[in-house]
N, C-alpha and C. Protein backbone atom coordinates (compact mmCIF):
# COMPACT_ATOMS: atom_id res chain seq x y z
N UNK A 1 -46.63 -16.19 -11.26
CA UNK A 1 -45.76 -15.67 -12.27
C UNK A 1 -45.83 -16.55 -13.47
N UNK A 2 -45.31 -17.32 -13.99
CA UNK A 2 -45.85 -18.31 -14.92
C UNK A 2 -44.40 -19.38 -15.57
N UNK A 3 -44.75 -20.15 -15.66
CA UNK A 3 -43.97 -20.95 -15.77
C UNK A 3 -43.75 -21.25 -17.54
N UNK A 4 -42.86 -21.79 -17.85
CA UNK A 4 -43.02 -22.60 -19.79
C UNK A 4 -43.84 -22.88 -20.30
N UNK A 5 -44.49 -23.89 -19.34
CA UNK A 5 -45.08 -24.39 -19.59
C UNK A 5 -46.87 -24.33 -20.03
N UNK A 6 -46.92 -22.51 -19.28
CA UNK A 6 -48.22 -21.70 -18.57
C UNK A 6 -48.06 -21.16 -20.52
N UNK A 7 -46.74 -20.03 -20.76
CA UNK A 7 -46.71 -19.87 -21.62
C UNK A 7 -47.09 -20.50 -23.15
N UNK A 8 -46.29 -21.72 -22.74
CA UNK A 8 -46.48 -22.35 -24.24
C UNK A 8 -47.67 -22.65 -24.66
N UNK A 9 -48.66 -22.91 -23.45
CA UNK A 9 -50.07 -23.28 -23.75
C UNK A 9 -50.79 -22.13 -23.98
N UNK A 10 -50.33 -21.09 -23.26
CA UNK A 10 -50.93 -19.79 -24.09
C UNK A 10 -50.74 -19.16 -25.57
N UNK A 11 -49.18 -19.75 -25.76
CA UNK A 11 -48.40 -19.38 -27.59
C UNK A 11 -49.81 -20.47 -28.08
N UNK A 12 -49.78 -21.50 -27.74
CA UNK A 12 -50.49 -22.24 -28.96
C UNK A 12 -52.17 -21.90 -28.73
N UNK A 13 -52.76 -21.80 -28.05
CA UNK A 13 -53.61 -21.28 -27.56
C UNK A 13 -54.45 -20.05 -28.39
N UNK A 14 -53.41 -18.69 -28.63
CA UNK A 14 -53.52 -17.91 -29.10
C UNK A 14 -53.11 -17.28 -30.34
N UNK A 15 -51.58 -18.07 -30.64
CA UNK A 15 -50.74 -17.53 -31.66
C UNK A 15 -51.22 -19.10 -32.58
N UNK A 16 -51.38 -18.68 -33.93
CA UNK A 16 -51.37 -19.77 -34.94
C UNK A 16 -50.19 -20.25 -35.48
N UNK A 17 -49.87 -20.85 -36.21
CA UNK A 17 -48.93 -21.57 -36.67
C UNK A 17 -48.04 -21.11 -37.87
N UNK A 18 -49.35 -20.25 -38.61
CA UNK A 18 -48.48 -19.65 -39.37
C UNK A 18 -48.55 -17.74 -39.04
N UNK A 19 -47.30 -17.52 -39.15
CA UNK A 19 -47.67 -15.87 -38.52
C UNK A 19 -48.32 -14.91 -39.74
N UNK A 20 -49.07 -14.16 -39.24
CA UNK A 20 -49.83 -12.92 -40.11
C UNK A 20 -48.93 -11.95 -40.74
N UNK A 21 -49.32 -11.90 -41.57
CA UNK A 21 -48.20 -11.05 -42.64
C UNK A 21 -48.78 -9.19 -41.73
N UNK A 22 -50.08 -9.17 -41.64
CA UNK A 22 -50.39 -7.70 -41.60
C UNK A 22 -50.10 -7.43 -40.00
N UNK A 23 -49.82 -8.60 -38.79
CA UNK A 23 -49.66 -8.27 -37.73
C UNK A 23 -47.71 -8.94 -37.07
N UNK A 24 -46.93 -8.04 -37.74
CA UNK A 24 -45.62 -8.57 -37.63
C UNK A 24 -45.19 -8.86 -36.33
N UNK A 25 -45.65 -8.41 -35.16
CA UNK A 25 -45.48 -7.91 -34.06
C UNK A 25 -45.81 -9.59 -33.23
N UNK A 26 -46.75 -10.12 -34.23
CA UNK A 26 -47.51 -11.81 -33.59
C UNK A 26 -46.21 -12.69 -33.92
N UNK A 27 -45.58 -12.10 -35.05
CA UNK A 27 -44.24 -13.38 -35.27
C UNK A 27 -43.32 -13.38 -34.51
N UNK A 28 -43.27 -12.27 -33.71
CA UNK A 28 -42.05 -11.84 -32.58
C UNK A 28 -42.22 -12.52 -31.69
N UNK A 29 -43.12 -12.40 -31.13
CA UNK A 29 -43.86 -12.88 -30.18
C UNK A 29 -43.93 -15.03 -29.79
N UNK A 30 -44.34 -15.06 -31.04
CA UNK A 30 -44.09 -16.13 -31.00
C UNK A 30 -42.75 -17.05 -31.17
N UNK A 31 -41.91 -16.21 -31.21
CA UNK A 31 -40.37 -16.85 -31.19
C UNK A 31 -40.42 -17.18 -29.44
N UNK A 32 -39.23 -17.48 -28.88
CA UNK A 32 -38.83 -17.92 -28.30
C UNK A 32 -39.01 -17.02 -27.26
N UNK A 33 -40.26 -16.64 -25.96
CA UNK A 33 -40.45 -15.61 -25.05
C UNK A 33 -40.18 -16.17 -23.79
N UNK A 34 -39.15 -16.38 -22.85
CA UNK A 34 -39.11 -17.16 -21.59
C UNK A 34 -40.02 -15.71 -20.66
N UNK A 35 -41.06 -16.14 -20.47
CA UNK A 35 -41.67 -15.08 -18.67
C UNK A 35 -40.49 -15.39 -17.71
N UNK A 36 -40.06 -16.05 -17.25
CA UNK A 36 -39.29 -16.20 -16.15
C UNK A 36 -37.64 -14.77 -16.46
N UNK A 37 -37.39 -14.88 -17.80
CA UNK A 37 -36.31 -13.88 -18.40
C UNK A 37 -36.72 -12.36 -18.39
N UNK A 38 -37.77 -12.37 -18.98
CA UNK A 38 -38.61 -11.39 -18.43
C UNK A 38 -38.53 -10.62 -17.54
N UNK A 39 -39.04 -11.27 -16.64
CA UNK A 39 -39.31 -11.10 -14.83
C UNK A 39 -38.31 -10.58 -14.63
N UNK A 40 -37.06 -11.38 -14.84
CA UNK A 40 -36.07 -11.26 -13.99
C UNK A 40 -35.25 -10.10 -14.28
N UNK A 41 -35.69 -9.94 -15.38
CA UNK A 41 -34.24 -8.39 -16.12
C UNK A 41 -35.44 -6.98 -15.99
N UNK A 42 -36.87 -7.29 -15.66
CA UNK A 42 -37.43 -6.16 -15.53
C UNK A 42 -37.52 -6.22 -13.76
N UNK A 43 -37.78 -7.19 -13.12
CA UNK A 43 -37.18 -6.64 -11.71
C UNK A 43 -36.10 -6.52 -11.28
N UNK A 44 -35.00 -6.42 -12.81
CA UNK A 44 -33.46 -5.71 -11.76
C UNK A 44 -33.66 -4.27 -12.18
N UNK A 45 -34.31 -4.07 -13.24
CA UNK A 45 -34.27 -2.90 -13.72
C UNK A 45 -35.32 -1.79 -12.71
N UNK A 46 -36.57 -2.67 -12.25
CA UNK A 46 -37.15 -2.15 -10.90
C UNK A 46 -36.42 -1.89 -9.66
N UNK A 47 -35.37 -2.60 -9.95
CA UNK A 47 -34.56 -2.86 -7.92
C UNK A 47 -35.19 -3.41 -7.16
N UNK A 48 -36.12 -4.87 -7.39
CA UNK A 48 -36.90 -5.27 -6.33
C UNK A 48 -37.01 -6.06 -6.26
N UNK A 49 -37.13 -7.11 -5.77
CA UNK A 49 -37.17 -8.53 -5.59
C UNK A 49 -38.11 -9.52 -5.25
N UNK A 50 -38.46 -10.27 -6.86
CA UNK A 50 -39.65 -11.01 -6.36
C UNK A 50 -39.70 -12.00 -5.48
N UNK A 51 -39.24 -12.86 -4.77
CA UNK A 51 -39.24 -13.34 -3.86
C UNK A 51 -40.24 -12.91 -2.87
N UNK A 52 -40.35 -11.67 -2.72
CA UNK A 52 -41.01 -10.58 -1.66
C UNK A 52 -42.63 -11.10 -2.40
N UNK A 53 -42.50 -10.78 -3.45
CA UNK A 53 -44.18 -10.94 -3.87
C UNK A 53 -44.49 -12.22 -3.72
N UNK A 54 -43.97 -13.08 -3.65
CA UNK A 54 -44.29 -14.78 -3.63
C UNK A 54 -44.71 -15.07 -1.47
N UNK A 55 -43.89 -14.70 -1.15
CA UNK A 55 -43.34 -15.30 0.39
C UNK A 55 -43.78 -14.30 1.45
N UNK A 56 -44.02 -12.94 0.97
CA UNK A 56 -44.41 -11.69 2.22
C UNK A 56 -46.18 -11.98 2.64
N UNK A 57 -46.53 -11.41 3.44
CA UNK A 57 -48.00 -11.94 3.33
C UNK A 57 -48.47 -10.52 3.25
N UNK A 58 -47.91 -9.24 3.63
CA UNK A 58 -48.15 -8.15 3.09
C UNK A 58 -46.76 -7.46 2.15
N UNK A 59 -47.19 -6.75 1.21
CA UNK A 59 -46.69 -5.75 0.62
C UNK A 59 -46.80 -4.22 0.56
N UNK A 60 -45.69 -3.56 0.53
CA UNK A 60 -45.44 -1.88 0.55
C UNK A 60 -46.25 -1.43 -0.75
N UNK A 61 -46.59 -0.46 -0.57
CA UNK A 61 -47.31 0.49 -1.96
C UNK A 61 -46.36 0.73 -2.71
N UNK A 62 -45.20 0.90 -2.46
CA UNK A 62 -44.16 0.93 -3.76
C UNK A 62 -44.12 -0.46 -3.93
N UNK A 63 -43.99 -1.99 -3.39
CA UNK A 63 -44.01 -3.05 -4.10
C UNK A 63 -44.95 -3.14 -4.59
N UNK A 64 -46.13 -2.91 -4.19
CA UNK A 64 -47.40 -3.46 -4.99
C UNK A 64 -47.24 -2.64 -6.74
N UNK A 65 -46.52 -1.23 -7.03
CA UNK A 65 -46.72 -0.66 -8.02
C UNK A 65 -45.77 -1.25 -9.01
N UNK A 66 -44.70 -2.03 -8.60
CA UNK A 66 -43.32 -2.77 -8.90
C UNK A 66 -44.60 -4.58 -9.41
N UNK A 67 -44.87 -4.78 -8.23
CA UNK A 67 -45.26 -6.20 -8.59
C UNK A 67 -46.82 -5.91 -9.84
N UNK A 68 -47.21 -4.85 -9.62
CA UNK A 68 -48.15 -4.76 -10.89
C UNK A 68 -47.63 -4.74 -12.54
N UNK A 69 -46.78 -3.86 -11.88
CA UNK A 69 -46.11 -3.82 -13.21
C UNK A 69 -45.40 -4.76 -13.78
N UNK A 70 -44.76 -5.71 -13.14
CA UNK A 70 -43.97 -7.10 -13.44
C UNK A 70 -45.40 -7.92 -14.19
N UNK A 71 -46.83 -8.10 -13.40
CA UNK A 71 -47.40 -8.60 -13.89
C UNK A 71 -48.44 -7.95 -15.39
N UNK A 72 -48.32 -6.88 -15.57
CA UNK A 72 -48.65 -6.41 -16.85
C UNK A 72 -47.55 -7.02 -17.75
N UNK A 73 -46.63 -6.97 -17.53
CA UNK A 73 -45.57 -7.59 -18.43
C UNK A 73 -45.79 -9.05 -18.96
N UNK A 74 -46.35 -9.28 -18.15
CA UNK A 74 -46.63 -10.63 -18.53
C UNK A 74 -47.90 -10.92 -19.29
């Protein structure tokens, strides 16, 4: 799932320093994005609980379509 730290090296990584006037959508972005906040308000909004994707050694076809989607989000 990714940690601050995964992120921030990806913000600097990818996002420059100063934001693009023609791509407004990069300045958003680069504000303040916690993944972990993320995660957590789109798997209540799923009803599912990641824990399950970390600790199960198999997953249901409805989790796997839940845990894909958590990870597109990211």
């Amino acid at each position: 799932m990714g940690s601050q730290k995964f992120a921030d090296r990806i913000k600097s990584k990818y996002l420059s320093e100063n934001p693009d006037v023609e791509i407004p959508q990069k300045r958003q972005v680069s504000r303040d994005t916690d993944p972990e906040n993320i995660l957590k308000k789109a798997a209540k909004i799923l009803k599912c609980d990641t824990d399950v994707f970390l600790y199960s050694f198999r997953i249901s076809d409805s989790n796997k379509l839940n845990r894909d989607l958590l990870i597109y989000l990211l």
